[in-house]
Protein backbone atom coordinates (compact mmCIF):
# COMPACT_ATOMS: atom_id res chain seq x y z
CA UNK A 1 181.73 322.03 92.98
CA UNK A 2 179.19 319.17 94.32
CA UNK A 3 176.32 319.66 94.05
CA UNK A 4 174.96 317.96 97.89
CA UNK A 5 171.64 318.00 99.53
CA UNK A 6 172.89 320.94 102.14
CA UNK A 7 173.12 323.07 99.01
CA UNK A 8 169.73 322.28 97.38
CA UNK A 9 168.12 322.58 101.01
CA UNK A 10 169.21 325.91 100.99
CA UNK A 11 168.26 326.96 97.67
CA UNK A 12 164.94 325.42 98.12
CA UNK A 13 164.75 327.80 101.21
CA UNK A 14 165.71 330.66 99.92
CA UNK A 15 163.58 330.50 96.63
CA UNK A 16 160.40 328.13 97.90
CA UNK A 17 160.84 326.55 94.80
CA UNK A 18 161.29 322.38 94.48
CA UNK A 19 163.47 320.33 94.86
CA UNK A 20 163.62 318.98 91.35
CA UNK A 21 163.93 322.85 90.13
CA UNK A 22 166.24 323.67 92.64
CA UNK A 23 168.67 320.54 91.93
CA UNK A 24 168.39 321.71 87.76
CA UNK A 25 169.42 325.39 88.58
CA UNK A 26 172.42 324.28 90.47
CA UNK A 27 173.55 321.48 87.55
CA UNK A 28 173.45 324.81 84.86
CA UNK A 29 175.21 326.96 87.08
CA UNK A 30 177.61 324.94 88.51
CA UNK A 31 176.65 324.78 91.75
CA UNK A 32 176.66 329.02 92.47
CA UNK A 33 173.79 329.12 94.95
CA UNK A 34 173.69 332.92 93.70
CA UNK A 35 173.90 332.09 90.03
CA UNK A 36 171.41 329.69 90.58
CA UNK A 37 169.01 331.83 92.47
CA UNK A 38 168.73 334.94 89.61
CA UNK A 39 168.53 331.45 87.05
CA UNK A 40 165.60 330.82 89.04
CA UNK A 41 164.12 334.39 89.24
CA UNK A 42 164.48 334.39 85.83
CA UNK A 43 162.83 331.58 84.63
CA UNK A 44 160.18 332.21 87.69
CA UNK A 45 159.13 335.42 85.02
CA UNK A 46 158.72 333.22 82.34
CA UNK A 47 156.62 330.62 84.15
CA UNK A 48 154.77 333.60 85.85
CA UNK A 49 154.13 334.87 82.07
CA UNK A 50 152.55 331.21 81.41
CA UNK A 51 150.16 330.76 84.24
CA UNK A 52 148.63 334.44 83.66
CA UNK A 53 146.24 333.02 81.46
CA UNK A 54 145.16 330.68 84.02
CA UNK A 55 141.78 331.15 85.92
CA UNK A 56 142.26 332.72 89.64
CA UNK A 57 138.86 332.77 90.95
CA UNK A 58 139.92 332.34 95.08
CA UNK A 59 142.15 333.96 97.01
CA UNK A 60 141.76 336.74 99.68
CA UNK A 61 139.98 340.03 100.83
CA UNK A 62 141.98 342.45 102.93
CA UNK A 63 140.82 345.73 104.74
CA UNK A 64 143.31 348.18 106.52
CA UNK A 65 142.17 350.53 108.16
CA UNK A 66 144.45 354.06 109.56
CA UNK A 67 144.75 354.29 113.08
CA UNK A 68 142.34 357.13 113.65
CA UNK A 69 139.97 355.16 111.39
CA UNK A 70 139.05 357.90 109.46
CA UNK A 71 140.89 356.03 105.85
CA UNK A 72 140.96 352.78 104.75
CA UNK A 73 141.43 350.17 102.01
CA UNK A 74 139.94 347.11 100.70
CA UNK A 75 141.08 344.93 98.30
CA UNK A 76 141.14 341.51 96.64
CA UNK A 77 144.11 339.36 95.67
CA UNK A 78 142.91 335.93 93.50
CA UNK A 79 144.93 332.48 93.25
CA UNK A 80 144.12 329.47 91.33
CA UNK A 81 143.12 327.24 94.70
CA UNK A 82 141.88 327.34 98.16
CA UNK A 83 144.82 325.44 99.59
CA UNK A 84 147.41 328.73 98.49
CA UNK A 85 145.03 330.99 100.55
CA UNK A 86 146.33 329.34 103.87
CA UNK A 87 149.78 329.26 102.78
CA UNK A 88 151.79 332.12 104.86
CA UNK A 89 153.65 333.45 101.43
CA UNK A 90 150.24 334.27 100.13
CA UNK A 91 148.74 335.92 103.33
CA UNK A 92 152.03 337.74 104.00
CA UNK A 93 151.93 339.32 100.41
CA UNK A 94 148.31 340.44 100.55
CA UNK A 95 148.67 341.79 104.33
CA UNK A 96 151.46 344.12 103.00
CA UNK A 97 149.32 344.80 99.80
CA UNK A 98 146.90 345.85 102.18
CA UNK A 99 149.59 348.31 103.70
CA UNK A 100 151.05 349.76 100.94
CA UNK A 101 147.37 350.55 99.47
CA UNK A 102 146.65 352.53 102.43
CA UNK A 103 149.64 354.33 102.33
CA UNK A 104 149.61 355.23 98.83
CA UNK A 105 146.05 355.28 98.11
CA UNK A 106 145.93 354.19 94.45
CA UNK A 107 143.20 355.19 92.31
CA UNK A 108 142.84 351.79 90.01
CA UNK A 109 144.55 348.52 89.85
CA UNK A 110 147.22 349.55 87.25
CA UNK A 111 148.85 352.44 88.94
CA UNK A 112 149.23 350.54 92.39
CA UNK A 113 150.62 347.19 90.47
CA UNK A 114 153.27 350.21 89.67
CA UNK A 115 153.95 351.32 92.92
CA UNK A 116 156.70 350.27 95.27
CA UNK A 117 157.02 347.76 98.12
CA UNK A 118 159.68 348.04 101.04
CA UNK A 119 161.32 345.31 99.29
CA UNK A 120 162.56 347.60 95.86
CA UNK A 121 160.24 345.61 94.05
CA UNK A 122 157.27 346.43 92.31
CA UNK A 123 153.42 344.79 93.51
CA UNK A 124 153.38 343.28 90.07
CA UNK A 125 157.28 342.38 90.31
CA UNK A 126 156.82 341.21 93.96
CA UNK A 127 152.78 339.18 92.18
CA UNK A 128 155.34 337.42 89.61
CA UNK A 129 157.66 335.93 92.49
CA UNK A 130 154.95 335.15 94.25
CA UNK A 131 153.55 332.93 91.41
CA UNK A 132 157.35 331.50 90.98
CA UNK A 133 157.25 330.58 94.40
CA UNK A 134 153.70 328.99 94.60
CA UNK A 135 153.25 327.75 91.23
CA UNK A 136 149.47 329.47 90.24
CA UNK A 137 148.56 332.23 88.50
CA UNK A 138 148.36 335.33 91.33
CA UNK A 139 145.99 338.15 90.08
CA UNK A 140 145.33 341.45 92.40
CA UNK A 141 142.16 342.09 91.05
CA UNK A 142 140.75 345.29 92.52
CA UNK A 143 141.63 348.03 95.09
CA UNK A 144 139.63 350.55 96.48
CA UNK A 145 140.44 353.59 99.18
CA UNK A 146 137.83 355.05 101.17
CA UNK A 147 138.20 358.48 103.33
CA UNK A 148 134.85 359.06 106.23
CA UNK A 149 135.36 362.67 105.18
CA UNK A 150 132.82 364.27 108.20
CA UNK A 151 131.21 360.94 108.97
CA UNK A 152 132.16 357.81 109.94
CA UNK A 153 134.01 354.37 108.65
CA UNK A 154 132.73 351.10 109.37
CA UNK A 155 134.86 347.83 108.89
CA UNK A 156 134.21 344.40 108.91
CA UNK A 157 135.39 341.34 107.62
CA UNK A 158 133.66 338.49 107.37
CA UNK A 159 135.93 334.99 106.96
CA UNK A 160 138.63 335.93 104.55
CA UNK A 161 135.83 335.84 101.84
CA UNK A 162 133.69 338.82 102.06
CA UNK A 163 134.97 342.41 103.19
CA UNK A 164 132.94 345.31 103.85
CA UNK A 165 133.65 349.00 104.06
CA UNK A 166 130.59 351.67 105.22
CA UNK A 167 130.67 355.63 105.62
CA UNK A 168 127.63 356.92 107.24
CA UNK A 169 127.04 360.42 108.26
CA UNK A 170 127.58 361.46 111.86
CA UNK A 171 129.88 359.87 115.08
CA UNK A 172 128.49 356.55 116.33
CA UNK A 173 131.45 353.90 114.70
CA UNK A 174 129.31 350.81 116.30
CA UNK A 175 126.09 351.30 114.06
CA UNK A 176 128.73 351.83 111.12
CA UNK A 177 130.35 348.32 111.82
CA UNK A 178 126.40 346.95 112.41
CA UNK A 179 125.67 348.05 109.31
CA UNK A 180 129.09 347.11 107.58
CA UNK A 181 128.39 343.54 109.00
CA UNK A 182 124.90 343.70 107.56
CA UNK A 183 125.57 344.33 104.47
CA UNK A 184 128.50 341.48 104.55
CA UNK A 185 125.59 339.21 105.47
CA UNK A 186 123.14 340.38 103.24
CA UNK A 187 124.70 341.98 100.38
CA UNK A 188 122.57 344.75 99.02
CA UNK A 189 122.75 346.31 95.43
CA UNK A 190 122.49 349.65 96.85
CA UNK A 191 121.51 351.94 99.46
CA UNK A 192 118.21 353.21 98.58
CA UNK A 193 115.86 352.84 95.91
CA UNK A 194 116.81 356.26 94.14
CA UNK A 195 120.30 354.57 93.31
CA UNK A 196 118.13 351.53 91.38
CA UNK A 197 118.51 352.21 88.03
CA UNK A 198 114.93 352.68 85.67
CA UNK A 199 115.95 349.88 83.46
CA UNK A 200 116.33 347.03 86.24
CA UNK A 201 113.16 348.38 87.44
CA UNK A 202 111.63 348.14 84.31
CA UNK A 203 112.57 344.64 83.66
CA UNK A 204 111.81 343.30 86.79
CA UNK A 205 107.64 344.98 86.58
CA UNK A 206 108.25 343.35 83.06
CA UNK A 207 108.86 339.73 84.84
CA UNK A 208 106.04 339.86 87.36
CA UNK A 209 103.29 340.92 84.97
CA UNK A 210 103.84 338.37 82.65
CA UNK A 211 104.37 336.09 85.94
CA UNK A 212 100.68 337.89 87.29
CA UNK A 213 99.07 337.36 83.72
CA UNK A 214 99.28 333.73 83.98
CA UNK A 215 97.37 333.78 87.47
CA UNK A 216 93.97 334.77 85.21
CA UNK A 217 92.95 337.22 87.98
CA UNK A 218 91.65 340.43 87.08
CA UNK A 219 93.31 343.29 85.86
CA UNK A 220 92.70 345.14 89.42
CA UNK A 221 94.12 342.29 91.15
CA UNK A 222 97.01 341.74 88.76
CA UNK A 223 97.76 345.54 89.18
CA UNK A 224 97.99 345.39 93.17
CA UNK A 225 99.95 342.21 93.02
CA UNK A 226 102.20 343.86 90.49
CA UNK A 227 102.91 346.91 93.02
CA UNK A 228 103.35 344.33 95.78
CA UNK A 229 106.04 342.27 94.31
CA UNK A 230 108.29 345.42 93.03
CA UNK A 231 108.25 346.78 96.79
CA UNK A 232 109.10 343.32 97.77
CA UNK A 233 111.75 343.48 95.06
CA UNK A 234 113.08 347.11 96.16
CA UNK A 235 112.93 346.39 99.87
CA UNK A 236 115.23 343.02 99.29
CA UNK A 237 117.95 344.58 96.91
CA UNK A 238 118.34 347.82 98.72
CA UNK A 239 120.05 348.53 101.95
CA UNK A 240 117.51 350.58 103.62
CA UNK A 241 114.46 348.08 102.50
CA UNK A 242 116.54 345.16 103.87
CA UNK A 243 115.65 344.03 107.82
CA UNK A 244 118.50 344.40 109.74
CA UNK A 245 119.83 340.97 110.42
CA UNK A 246 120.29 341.65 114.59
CA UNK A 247 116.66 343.47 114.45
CA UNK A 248 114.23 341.39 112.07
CA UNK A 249 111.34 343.78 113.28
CA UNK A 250 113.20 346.99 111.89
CA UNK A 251 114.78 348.13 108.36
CA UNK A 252 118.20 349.17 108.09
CA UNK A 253 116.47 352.43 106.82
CA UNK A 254 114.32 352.81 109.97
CA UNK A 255 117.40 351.80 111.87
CA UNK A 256 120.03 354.88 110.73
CA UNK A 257 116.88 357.28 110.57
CA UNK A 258 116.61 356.36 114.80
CA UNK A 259 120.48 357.40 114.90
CA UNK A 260 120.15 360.77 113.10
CA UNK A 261 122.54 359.23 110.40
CA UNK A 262 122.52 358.20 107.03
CA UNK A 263 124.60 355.48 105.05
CA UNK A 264 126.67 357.66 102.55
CA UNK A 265 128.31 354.97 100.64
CA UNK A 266 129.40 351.22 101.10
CA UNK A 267 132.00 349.06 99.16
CA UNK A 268 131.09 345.08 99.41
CA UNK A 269 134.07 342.88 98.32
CA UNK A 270 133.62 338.65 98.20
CA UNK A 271 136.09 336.13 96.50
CA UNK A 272 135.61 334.99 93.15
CA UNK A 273 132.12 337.28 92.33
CA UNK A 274 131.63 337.59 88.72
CA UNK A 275 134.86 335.66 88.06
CA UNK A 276 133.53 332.81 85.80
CA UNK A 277 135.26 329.73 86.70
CA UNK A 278 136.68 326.72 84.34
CA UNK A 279 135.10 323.42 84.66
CA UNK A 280 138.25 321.41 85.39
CA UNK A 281 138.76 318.07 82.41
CA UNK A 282 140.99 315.66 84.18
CA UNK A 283 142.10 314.20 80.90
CA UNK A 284 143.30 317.23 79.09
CA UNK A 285 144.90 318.52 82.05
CA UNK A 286 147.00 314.86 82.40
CA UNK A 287 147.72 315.12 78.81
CA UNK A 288 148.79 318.91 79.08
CA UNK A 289 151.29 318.15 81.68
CA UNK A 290 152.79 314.96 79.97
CA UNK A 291 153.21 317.29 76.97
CA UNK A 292 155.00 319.57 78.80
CA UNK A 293 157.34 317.71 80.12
């Protein structure tokens, strides 16, 4: 059978792979489109299995929330590049991630890569022809479900780059998403200073004294300018220290306390954080590339 430009279109459309790929699967199988397209699926795996080594620092952040708000999800799904982020095969996937998570509610990465999409497939099944179909490495890199319990979710989303998910204690869901947003914009280590552990608070006092020793002020000075810098310190890593970014004048603290409510937990997602990322060398990568063709 010939094998005619109709024939690759349609492969090509019905596997998003290229042209040059398409054209080769239909020379080895004789020109069966469906021969050709579990060739393809095939050999998709085994590139899949290749890129996995490759770095995926970008991608996107997803939150789903139930319809009575009281559950959600949030989760982050890495690629290789910026440019598959706006690509509707890569949004599609991590909007029915998003979904499934909520449905299922999976307690770590492995068990929901396990876990079954409308499709048949697998996530990590459905992740591998993803990266057949794009051509990067596709990593789902963490998942998390959170339940109000008695109190309240807040949800925001900032961009596709940072997600935020709040309970606080109580009814009123617009201070949860003001606070959700704040902590999107201002990213706090935790909510209160009893949740600061005593060895970053050690090493930061550490840090300013020998940083207030080198002033050559007295030891009364150096002591009050010691205690001023770790409440500056506390009040700019912790959620209730920070000033609320629509209210300079007030603290996030002061701001809950005024609404009988209290921030219970929060879960601050952003692309790529603590991913460290490759410094690209355009000469190995050219010579890479020639060597594997």
């Amino acid at each position: 059978m010939a094998i005619t430009a109709a024939l690759v279109k349609e492969l090509r459309e019905r596997t998003g792979a290229g042209m040059m790929d398409c054209k080769k699967a239909l020379v080895e199988t004789n020109a069966d489109l469906e021969a050709a397209i579990d060739l393809m699926r095939a050999s998709g795996a085994a590139k899949a299995a290749k890129k996995a080594g490759r770095v995926a620092s970008e991608g996107l952040v997803n939150v789903t929330t139930s319809d009575d708000n009281r559950d959600a999800v949030i989760l982050e799904v890495n690629s290789e590049t910026d440019f598959v982020t706006k690509g509707s095969a890569f949004i599609d996937f991590v909007n029915e991630l998003g979904a499934l998570a909520l449905k299922n509610k999976p307690a770590s990465v492995e068990e929901f890569l396990t876990q079954t999409l409308d499709s048949g497939e697998t996530v990590d099944q459905a992740r591998e022809g993803i990266i057949a179909k794009i051509g990067e490495n596709i990593s789902v890199r963490r998942v998390q479900s959170i339940n109000s319990g008695k109190g309240v979710l807040g949800a925001y989303k900032h961009g596709d780059r940072i997600a935020v998910l709040t309970v606080l204690t109580g009814s009123d869901e617009d201070l949860a998403k003001d606070i959700a947003m704040h902590i999107a914009a201002s990213k706090p280590e935790c909510v209160s200073e009893d949740e600061l552990s005593a060895d970053l608070l050690e090493r930061e006092k550490a840090i300013f004294i020998e940083q207030a020793k080198e002033s050559g002020k007295p030891d009364d000075i150096i002591e009050k300018m010691i205690v001023g810098r770790m409440k500056k310190f506390v009040n700019e890593v912790t959620l209730y220290g920070q000033s609320f970014v629509k209210d300079p004048d007030m603290t996030v603290g002061a701001l809950v306390k005024s609404k009988s409510s209290e921030v219970e937990s929060f879960v601050r997602y952003e692309v790529g954080e603590g991913i460290e990322k490759k410094e690209d060398n355009f000469v190995e990568e050219v010579m890479a590339q020639a060597q594997g063709s």
